[in-house]
Protein backbone atom coordinates (compact mmCIF):
# COMPACT_ATOMS: atom_id res chain seq x y z
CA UNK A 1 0.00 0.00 0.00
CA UNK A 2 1.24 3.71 -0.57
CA UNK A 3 0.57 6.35 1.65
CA UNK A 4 1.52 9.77 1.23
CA UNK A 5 2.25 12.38 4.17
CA UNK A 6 2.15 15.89 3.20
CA UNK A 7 1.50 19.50 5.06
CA UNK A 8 -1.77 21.60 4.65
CA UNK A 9 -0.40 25.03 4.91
CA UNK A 10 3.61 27.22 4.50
CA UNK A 11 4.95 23.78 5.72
CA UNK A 12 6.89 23.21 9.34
CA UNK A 13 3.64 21.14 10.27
CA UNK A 14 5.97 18.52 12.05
CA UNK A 15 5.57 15.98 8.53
CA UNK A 16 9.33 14.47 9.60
CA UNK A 17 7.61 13.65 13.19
CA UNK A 18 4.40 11.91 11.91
CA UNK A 19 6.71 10.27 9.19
CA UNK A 20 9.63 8.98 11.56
CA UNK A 21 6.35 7.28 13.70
CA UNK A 22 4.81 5.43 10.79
CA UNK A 23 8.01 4.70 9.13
CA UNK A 24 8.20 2.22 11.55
CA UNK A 25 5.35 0.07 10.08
CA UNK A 26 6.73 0.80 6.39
CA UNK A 27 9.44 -0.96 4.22
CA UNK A 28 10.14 1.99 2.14
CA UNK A 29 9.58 5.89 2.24
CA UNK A 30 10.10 8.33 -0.62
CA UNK A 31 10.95 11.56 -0.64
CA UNK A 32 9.58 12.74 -3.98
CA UNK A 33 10.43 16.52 -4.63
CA UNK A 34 12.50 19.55 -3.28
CA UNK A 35 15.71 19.57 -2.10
CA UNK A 36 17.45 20.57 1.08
CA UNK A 37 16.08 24.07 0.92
CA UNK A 38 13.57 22.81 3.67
CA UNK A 39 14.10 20.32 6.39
CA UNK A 40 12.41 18.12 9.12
CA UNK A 41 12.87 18.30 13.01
CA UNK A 42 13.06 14.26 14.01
CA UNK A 43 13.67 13.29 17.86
CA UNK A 44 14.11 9.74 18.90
CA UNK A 45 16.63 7.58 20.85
CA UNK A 46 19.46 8.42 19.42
CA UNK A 47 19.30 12.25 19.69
CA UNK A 48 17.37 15.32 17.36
CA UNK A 49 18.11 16.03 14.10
CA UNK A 50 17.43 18.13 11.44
CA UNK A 51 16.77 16.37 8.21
CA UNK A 52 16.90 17.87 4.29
CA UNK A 53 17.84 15.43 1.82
CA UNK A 54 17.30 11.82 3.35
CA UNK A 55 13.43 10.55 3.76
CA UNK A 56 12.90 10.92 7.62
CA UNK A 57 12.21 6.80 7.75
CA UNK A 58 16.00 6.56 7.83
CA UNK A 59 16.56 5.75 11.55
CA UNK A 60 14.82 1.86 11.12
CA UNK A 61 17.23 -0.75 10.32
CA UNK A 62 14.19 -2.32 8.08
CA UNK A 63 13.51 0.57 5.81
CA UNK A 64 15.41 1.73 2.50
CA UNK A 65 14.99 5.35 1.65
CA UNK A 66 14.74 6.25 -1.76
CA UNK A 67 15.25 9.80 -3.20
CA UNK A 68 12.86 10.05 -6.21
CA UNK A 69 13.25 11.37 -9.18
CA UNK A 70 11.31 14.88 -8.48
CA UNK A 71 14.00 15.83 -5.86
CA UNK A 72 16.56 18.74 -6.54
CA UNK A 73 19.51 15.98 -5.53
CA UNK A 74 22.59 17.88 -3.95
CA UNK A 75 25.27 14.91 -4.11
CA UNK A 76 27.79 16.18 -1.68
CA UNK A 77 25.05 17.58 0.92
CA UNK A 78 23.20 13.66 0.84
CA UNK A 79 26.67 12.50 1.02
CA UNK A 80 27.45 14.40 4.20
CA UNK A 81 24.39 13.96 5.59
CA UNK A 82 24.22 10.42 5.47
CA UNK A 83 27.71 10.44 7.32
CA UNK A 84 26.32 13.10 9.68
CA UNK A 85 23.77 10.51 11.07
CA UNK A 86 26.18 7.32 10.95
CA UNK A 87 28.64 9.67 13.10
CA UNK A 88 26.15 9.93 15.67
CA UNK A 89 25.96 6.25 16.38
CA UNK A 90 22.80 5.91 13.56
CA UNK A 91 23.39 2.43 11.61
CA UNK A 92 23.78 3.18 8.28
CA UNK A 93 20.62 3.23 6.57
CA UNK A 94 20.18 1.57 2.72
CA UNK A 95 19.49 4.55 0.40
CA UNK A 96 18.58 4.54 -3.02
CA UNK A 97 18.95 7.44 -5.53
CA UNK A 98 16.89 7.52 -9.37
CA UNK A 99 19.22 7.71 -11.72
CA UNK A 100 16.46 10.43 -12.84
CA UNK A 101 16.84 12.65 -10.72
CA UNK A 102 18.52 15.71 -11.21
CA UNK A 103 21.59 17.27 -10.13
CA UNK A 104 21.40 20.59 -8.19
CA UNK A 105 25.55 22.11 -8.99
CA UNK A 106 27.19 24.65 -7.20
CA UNK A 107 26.34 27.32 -9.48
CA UNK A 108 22.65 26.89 -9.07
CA UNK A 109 23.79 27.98 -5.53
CA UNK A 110 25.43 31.43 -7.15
CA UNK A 111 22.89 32.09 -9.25
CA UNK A 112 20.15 31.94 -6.17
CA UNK A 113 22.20 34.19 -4.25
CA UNK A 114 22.83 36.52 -6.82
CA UNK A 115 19.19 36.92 -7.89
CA UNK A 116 18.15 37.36 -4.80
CA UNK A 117 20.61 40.12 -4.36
CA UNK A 118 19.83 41.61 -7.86
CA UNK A 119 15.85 42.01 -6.85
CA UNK A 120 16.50 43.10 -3.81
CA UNK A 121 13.27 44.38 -1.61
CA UNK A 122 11.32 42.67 -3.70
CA UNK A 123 13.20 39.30 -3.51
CA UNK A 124 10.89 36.06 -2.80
CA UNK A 125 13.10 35.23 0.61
CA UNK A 126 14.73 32.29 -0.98
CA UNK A 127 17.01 29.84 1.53
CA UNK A 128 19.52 30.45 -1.25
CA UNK A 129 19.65 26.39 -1.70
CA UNK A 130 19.60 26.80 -5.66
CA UNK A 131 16.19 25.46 -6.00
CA UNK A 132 14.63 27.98 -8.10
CA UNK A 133 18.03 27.91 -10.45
CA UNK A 134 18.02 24.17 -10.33
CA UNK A 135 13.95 23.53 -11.09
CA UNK A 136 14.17 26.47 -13.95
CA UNK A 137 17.17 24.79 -15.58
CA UNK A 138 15.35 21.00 -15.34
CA UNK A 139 12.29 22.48 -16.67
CA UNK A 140 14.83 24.56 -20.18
CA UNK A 141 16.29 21.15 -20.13
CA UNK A 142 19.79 22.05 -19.38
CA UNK A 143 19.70 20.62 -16.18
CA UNK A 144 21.82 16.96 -15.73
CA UNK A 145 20.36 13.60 -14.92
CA UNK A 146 21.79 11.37 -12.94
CA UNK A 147 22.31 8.86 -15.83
CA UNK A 148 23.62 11.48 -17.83
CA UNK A 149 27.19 11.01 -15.20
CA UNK A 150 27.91 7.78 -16.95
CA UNK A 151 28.28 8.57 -20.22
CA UNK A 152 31.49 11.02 -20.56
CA UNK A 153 31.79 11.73 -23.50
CA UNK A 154 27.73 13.06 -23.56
CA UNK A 155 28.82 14.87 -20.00
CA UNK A 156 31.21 16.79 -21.71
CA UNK A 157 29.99 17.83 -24.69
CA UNK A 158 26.89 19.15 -22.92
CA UNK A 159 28.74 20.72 -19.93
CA UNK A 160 30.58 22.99 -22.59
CA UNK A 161 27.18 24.06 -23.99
CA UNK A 162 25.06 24.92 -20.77
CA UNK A 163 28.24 26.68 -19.12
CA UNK A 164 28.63 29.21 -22.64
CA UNK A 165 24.64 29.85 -22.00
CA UNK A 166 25.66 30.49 -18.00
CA UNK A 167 28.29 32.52 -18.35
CA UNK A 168 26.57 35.28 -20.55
CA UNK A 169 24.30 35.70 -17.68
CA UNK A 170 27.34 35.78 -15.29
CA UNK A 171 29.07 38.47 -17.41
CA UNK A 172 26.31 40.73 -19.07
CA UNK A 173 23.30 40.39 -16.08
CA UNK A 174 25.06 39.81 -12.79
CA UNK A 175 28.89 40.58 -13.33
CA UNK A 176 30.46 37.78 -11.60
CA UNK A 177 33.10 35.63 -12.32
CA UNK A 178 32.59 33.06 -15.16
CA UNK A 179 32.43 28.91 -15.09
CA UNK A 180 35.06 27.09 -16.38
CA UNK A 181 33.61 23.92 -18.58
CA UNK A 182 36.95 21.84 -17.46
CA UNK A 183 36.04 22.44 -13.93
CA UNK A 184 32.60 22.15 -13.98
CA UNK A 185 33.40 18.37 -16.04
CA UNK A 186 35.36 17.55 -13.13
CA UNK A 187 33.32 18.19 -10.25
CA UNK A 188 30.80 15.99 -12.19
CA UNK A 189 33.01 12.90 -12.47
CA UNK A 190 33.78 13.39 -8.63
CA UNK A 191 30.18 13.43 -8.27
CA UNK A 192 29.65 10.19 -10.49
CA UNK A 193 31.91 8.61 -7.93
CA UNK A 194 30.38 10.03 -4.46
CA UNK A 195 26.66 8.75 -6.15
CA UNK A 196 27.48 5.83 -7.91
CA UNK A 197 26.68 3.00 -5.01
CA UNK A 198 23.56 4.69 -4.34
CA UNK A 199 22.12 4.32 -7.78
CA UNK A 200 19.35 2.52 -9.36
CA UNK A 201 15.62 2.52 -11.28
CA UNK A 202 13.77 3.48 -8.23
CA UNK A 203 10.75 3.43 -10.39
CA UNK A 204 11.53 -0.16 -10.95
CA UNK A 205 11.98 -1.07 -7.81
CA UNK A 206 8.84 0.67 -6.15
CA UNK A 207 6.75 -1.16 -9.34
CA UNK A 208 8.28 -4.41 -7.72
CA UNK A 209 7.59 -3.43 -4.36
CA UNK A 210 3.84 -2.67 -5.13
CA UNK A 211 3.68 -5.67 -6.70
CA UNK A 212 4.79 -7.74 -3.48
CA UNK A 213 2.90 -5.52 -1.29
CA UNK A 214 5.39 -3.52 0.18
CA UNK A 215 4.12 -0.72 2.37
CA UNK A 216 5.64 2.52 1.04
CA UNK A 217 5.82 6.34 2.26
CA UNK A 218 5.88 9.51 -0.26
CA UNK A 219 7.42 12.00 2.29
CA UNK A 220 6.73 15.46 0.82
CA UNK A 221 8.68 18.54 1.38
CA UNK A 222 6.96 21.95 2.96
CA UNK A 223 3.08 22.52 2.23
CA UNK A 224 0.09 22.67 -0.20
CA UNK A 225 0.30 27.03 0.60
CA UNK A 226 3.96 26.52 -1.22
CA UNK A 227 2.93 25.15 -3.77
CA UNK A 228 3.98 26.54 -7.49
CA UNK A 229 0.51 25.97 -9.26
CA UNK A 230 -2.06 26.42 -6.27
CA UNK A 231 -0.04 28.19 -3.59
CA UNK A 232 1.04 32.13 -2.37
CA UNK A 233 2.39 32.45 -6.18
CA UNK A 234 4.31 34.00 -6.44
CA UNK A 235 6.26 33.59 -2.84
CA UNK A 236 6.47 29.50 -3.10
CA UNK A 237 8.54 26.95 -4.02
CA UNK A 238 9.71 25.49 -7.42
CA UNK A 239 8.36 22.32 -7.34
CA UNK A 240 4.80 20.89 -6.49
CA UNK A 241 4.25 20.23 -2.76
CA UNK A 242 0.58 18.11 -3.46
CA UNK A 243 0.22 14.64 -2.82
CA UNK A 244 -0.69 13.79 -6.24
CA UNK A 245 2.74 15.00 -7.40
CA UNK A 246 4.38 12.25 -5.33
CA UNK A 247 3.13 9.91 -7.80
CA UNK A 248 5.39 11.73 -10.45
CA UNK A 249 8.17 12.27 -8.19
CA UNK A 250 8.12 8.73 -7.13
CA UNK A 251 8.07 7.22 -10.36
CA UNK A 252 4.24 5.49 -10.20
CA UNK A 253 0.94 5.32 -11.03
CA UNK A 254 -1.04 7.78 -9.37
CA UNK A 255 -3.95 5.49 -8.81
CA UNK A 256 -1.45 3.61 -6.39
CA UNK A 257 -1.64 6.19 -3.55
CA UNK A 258 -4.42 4.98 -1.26
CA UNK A 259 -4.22 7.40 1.80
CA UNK A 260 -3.08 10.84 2.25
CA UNK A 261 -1.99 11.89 5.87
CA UNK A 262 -1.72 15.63 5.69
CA UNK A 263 -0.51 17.34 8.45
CA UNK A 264 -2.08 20.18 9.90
CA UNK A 265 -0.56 22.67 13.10
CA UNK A 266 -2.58 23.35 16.19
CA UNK A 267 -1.52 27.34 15.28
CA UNK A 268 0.29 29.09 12.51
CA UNK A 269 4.06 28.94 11.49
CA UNK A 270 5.89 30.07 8.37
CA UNK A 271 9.34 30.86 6.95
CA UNK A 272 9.88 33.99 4.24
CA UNK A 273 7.51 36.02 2.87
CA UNK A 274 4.24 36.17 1.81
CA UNK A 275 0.51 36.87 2.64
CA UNK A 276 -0.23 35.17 5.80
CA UNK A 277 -3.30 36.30 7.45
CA UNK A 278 -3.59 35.22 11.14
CA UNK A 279 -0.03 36.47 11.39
CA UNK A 280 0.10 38.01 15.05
CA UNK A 281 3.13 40.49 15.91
CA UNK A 282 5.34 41.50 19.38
CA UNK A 283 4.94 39.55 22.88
CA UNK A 284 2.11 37.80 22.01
CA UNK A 285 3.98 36.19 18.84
CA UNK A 286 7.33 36.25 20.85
CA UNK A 287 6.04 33.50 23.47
CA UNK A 288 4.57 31.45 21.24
CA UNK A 289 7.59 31.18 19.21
CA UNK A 290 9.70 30.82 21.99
CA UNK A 291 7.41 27.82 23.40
CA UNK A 292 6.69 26.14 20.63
CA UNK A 293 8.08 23.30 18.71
CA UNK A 294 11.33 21.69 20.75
CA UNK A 295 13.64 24.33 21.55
CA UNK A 296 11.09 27.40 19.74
CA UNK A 297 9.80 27.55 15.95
CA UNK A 298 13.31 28.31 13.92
CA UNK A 299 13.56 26.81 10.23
CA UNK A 300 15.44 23.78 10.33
CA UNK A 301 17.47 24.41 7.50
CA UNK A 302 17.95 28.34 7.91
CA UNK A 303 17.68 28.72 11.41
CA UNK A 304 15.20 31.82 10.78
CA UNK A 305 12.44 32.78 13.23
CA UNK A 306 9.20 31.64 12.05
CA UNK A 307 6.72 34.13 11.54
CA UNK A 308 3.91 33.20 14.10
CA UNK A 309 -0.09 33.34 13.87
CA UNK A 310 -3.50 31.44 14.88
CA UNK A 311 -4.48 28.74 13.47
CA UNK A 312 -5.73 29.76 9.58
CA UNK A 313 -9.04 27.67 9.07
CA UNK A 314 -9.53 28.62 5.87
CA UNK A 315 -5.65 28.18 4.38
CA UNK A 316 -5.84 24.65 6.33
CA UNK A 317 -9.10 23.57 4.74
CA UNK A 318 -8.15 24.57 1.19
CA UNK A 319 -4.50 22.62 1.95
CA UNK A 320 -6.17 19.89 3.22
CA UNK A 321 -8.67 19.83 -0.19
CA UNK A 322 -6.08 20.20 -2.52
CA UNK A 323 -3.93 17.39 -0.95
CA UNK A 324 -6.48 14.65 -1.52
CA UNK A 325 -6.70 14.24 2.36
CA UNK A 326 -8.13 10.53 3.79
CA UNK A 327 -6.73 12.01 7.40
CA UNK A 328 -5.34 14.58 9.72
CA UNK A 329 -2.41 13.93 11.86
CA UNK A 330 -2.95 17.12 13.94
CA UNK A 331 0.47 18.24 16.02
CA UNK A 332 1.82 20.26 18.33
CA UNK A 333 -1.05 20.99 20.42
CA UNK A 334 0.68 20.82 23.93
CA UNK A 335 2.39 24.37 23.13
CA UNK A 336 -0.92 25.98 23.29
CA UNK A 337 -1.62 24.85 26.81
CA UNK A 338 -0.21 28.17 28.38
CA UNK A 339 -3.09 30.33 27.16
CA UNK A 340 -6.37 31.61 28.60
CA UNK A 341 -7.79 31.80 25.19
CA UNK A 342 -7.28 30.46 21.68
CA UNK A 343 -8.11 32.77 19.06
CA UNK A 344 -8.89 30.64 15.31
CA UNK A 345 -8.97 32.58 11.99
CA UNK A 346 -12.41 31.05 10.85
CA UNK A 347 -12.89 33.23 7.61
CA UNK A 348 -11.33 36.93 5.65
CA UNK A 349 -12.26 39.66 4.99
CA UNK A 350 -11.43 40.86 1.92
CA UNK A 351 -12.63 44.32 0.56
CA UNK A 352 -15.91 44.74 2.83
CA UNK A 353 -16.72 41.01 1.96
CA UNK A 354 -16.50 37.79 4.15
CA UNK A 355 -15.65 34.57 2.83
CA UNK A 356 -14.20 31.31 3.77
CA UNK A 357 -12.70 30.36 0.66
CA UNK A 358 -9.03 30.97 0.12
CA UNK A 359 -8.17 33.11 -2.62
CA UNK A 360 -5.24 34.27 -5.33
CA UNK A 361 -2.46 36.06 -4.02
CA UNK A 362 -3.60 39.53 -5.45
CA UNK A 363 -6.91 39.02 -2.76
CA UNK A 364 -5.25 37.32 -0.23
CA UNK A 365 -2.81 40.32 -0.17
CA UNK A 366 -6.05 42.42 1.23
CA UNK A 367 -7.15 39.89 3.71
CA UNK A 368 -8.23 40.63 7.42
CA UNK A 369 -8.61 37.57 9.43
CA UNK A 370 -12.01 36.84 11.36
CA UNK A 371 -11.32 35.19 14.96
CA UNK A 372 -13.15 33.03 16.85
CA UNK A 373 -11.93 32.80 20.49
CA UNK A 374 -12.30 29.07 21.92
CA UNK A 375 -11.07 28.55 25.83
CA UNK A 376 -8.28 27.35 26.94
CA UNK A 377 -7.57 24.41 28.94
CA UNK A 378 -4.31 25.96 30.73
CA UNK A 379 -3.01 21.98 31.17
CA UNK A 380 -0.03 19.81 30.13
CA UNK A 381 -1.20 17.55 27.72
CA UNK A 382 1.75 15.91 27.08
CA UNK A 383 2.16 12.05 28.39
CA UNK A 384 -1.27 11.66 27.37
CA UNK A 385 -2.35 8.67 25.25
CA UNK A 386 -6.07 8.61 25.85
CA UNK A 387 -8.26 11.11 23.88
CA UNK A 388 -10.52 11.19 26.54
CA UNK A 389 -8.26 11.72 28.69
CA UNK A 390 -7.76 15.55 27.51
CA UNK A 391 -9.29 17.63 29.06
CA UNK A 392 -12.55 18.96 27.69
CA UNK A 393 -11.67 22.76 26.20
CA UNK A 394 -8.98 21.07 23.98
CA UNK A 395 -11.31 18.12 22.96
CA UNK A 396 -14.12 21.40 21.53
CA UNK A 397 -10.74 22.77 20.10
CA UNK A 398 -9.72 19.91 17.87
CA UNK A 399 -13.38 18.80 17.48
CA UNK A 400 -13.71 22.59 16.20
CA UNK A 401 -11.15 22.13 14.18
CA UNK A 402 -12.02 19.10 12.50
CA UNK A 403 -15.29 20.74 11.45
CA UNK A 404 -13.38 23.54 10.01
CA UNK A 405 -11.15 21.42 7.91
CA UNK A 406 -14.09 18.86 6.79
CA UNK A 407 -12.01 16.00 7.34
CA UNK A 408 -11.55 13.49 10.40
CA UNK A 409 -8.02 14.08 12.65
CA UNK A 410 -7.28 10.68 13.49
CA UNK A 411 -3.82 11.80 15.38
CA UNK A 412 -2.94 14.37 17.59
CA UNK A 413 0.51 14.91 18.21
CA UNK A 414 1.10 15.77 22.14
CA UNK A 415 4.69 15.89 22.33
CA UNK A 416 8.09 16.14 19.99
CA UNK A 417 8.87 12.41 21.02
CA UNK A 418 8.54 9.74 18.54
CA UNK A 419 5.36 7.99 20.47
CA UNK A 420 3.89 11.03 21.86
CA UNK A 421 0.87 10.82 20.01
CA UNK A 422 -2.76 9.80 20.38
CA UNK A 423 -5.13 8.08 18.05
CA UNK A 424 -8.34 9.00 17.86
CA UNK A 425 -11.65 7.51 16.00
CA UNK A 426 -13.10 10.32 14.86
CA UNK A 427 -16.79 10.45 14.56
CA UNK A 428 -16.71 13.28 11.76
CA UNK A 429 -19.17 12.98 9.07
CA UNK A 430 -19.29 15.07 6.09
């Protein structure tokens, strides 16, 4: 069976969590697009970590983690990460790369950075990972393949003809110093080598897999709000973030996903810029940052402060439509056990108009969020297993919840830990 675990909103929802837990009742998990521009908190017995590149199944000795062929594949940064786990007493986990996927190079780096700098105020607060480089590139088709690293002579030949198109942009838009095709040739042999065990038809072997009944993860990267086609366009990333992509990114038939967990937040987080509507500002945004996640809500890639807010019913039921959702894995609801009340955007206001559908960019831009203000229940949650056990204002509060997002939540995270977490039969019916 495939499952596929995604976020509902700017991403941060605590996917690497929920997907370290059910890894350990999978054989194989996927990640199936982005890169290490974005990255997932995991804590479990042998320490916290902050994952980009590898799937977040990667700690079970019985798993192999496959990097599809939708991901923006950094070869020295998988390289290092993988030893970056090992070092820390992790056994080394079986990883398999597509020989599809695509190469994100050094200069895709540059020319992020460089953009960025060239736009200035009105840059889209890239992590300067060389996504947007790397996806525009795959998309012109002068990006490299995997497969293409085996073939020298082909290598060459084509490395000569992408770095001439680079360097006029080097010289004439940004004024930096130019590539060197020799160079360039050689850092992609030394790649070939670094990559080389690693490699294989993943799409193969996840069509065997199906076929033998494997149970199989798509782990995807940030949130349906980031998404290129149906997101904050333009302040997203480059590739899609929706479940159905993982099908593509993965390498199979689409029809072969039966459940989609997406992960929702008990509040509001988000990294860069953008319209964000339940946004809240000073003290009040301060402490929540400070107390929530493990350790306070900082990208784990960038270390940047996330910008804070209430939880968005309206960008969490539109994530949680366009994701395909079967369920909710709703997390980090212990932080919000410090308040008196819990204020929930239920609907915008946009122009003199209330609605409770989420809109383009351009309208979303003009928003003014609508709160509802639920109790608190001024409690630690956490250590809690029973849902019945909670006490009653948090029960209305996910209950309300649930009826905002028109979809059951059939986990509630309590906790940062592996096994904090409580499953729940919802009685929600549409």
């Amino acid at each position: 069976m495939v499952k596929a675990i995604v976020g509902a909103n700017w991403g941060d929802e605590g996917k690497g969590k929920i997907t370290d837990m059910l890894a350990e009742k999978s054989d194989i998990i996927v990640r199936f697009q982005g890169g290490s521009n974005a990255g997932h908190t995991i804590i479990n017995g042998y320490g916290k970590f902050a994952l980009h590149l590898l799937p977040s199944g990667v700690f079970y000795n019985h798993t192999t983690s496959v990097i599809g062929n939708g991901v923006a594949l950094n070869i020295p940064y998988l390289i290092n990460e993988i030893k970056g786990i090992t070092d820390r007493g992790v056994p080394t986990p079986k990883v398999l790369v597509s020989d599809r996927a695509q190469i994100l190079m050094p200069y895709h780096v540059d020319f992020d950075t460089y953009e960025e700098a060239r736009l200035a105020g009105n840059s889209f607060g890239s992590t300067k990972s060389g996504i947007a480089p790397f996806y525009s590139d795959k998309y012109a088709k002068i990006g490299f393949q995997v497969s293409e690293l085996f073939d020298e002579v082909s290598l060459k030949e084509k490395v000569q003809r992408v770095v001439e198109y680079k360097n006029v942009l080097l010289e004439h838009l940004y004024h930096k110093p130019l590539l060197d095709a020799e160079e360039v040739f050689k850092l992609m042999l030394s790649y070939r080598d670094m990559i080389e065990p690693f490699v294989t038809d993943t799409s193969s072997f996840l069509h065997d897999a199906i076929a033998q009944g494997k149970n199989i993860l798509l782990e995807g990267q940030l949130g349906a709000l980031k998404d290129p086609d149906h997101g904050i366009y333009p302040m997203v990333t480059s590739s899609s973030t929706l479940a159905a992509y993982g099908a593509i990114g993965a390498g199979i038939p689409a029809s072969e996903i039966k459940d989609v967990v997406t992960v929702v937040k008990a509040y509001s987080s988000a990294v860069g810029g953008g319209a964000f509507v339940s946004e809240i500002f000073g003290e009040e945004g301060d402490e929540l940052r400070r107390r929530g996640g493990d350790g306070g809500e900082f990208g784990a890639t960038t270390g940047r402060p996330r910008r804070m807010g209430w939880f968005d019913a309206v960008a969490s039921r539109y994530g949680v439509r366009m994701q395909g959702t079967s369920e909710v894995a709703l997390t980090v609801l212990d932080v919000l056990g410090y308040l008196d009340e819990i204020p929930m955007c239920v609907g915008y206001e946009i122009d003199g108009v209330i609605t409770k559908n989420f809109p383009t960019t351009n309208k979303l831009e003009k928003a003014k969020p609508i709160l509802k203000v639920f109790p608190g229940w001024k409690s630690e949650i956490r250590g809690i297993t029973n849902y019945n056990e909670l006490p009653e204002n948090c029960r209305k509060y996910i209950e309300a919840i649930e009826e905002e997002l028109q979809c059951q939540i059939t986990m509630v995270s309590n906790g940062p830990g592996r096994h904090e977490i409580i499953y729940r039969v919802s009685s929600f019916k549409k």
